[in-house]
Protein backbone atom coordinates (compact mmCIF):
# COMPACT_ATOMS: atom_id res chain seq x y z
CA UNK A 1 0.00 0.00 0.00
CA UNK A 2 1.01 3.88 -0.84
CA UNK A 3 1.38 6.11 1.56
CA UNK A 4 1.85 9.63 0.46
CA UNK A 5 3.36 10.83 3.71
CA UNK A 6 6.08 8.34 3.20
CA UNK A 7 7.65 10.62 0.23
CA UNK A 8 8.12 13.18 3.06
CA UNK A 9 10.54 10.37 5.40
CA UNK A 10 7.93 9.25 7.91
CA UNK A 11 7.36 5.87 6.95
CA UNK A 12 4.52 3.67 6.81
CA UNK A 13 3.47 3.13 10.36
CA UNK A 14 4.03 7.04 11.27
CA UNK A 15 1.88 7.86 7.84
CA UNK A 16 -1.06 6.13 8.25
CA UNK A 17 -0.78 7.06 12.11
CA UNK A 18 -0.74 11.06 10.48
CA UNK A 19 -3.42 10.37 7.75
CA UNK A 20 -5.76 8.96 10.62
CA UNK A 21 -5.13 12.53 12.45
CA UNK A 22 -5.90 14.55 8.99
CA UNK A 23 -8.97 12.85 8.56
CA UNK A 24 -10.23 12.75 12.02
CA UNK A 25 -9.21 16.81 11.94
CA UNK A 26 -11.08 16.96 8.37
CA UNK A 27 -14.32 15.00 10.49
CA UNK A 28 -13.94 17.41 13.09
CA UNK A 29 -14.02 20.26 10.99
CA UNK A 30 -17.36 18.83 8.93
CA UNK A 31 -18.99 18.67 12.57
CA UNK A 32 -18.64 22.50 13.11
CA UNK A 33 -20.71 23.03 10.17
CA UNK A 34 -23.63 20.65 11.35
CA UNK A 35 -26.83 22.23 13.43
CA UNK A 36 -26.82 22.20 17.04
CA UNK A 37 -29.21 19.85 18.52
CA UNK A 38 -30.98 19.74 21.69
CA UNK A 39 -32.17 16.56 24.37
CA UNK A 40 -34.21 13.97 22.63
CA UNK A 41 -38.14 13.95 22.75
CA UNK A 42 -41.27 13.24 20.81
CA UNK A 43 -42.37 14.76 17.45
CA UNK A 44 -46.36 14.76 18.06
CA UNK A 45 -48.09 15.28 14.83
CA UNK A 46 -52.03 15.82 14.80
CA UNK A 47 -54.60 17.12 12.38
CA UNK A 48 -53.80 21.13 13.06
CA UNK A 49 -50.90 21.30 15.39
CA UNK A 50 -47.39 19.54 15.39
CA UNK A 51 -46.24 19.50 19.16
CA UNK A 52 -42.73 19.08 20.57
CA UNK A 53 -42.05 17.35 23.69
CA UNK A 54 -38.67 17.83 25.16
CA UNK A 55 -37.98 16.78 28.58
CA UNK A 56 -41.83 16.39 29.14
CA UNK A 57 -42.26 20.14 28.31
CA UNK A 58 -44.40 20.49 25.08
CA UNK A 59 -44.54 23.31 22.31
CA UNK A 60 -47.51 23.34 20.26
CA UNK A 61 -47.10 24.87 16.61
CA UNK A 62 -50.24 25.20 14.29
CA UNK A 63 -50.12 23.48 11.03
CA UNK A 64 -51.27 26.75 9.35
CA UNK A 65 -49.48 29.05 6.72
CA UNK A 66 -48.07 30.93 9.76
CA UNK A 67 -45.37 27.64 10.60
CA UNK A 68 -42.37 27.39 8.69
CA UNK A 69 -40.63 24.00 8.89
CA UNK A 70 -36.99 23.56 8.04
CA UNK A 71 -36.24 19.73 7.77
CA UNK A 72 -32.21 18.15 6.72
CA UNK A 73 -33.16 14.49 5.74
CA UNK A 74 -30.40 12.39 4.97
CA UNK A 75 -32.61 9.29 5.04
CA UNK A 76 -33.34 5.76 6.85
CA UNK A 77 -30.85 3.70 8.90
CA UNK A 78 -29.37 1.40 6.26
CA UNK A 79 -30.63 3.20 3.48
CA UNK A 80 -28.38 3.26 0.11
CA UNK A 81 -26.82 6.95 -0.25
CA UNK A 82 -23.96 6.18 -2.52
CA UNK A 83 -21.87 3.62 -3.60
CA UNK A 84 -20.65 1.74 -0.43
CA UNK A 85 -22.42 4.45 2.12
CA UNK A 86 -25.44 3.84 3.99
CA UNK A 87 -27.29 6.48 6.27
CA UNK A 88 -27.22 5.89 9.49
CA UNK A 89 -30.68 6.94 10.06
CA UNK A 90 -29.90 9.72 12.64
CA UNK A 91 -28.60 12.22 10.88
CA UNK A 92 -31.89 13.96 10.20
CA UNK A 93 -32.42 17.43 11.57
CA UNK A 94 -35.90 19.72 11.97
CA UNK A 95 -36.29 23.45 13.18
CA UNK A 96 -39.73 24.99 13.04
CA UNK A 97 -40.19 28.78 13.16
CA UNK A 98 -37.01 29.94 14.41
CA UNK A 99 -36.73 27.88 17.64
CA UNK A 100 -34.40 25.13 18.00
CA UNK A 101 -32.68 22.35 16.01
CA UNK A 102 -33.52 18.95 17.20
CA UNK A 103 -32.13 15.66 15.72
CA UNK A 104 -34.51 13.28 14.64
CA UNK A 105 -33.69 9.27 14.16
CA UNK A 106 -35.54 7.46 11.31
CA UNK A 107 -34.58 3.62 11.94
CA UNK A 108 -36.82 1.91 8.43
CA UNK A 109 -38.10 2.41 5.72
CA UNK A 110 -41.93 2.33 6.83
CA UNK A 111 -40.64 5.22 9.10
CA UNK A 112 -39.51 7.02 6.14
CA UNK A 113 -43.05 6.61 4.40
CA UNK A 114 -44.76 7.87 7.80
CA UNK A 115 -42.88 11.04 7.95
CA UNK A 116 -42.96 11.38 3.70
CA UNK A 117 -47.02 11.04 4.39
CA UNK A 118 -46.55 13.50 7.55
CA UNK A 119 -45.03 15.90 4.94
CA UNK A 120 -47.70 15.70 2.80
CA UNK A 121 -50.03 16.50 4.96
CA UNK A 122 -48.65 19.49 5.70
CA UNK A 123 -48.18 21.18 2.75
CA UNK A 124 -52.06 19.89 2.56
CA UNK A 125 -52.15 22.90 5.46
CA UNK A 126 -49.89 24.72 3.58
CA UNK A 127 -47.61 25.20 6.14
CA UNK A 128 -43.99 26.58 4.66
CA UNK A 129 -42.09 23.53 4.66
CA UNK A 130 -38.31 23.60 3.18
CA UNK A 131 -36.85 20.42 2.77
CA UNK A 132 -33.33 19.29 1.36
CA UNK A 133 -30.76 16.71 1.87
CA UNK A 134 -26.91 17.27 2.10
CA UNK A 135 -26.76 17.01 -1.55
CA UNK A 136 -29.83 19.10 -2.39
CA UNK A 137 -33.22 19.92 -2.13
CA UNK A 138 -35.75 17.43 -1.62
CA UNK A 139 -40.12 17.09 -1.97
CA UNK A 140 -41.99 14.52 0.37
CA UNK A 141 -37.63 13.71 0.72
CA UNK A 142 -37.92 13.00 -3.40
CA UNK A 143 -34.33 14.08 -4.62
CA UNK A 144 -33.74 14.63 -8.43
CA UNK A 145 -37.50 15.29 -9.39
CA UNK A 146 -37.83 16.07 -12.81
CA UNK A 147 -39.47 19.55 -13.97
CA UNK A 148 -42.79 18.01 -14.51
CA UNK A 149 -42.65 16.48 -11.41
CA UNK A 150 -42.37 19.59 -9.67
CA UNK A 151 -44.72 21.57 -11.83
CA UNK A 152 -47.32 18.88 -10.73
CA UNK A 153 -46.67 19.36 -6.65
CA UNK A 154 -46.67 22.92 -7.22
CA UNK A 155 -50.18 22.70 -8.85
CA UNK A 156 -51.37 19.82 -6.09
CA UNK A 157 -50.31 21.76 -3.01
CA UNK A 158 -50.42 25.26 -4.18
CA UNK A 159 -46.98 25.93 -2.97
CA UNK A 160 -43.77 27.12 -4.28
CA UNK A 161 -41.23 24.47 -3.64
CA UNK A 162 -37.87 24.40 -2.09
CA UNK A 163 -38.30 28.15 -0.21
């Protein structure tokens, strides 16, 4: 095996020992950039109000035009994200208004399809929902729709996507 650090006289052992400590530094570094998240709870959704429960101490939000939900989905423990990478289901991430980040876990894929029909819902009660993933924006957590695609949720929902 190569080691580029070896070209510089520190030989194997002591270059793979200092490309371990670049990437864990490059990891660290990635982290910074990722929202701050607060102690775990309960995401309560009902027909006109989502409510938060954090340490037994629940915030009601309506599900109204006057909500605006900011959701990072990176997608289901396990599921396929590129070649040889799998989520690991908790890297998902939800704000609404302007309060807090919280992590959220989503452990399968009939979790996925709960929270995808969750979604719909609200932009049923056209509540301002912005959705992406790291790589992009998303719709009901749909990456690369096509134009039509999104022409057709626009018309459905009466909503301008991805803002």
């Amino acid at each position: 095996m190569y080691y580029p650090l070896v070209a510089f006289g520190l030989g194997a052992q002591s270059a793979g020992v200092s490309a371990f400590f670049l990437w864990l530094a490059a990891v660290a570094m990635m982290k910074k950039a990722w929202p701050t998240t607060v102690a775990a709870g309960q995401l309560l959704c009902f027909d006109d109000e989502i409510i938060l429960a954090i340490d037994s101490q629940p915030t009601s939000y309506p599900l109204d035009p006057t909500t605006a939900v900011f959701l990072t989905y990176q997608g289901f423990k396990g599921e396929p994200l590129a070649p040889r990478t799998r989520a690991s289901g908790t890297d998902n991430f939800i704000q609404i208004n302007d309060g807090p980040t919280y992590q959220f876990a989503v452990l399968t894929e009939q979790a996925q399809q709960t929270l995808r029909t969750e979604l719909h819902h609200w932009y049923l009660r056209r509540v301002k929902v912005k959705e992406h993933r790291r790589d992009g924006p998303t719709f009901l957590l749909y990456r690369d729709l096509s134009y039509e695609q999104i022409q057709e949720y626009k018309r459905e929902f009466g909503v301008s996507l991805y803002g």
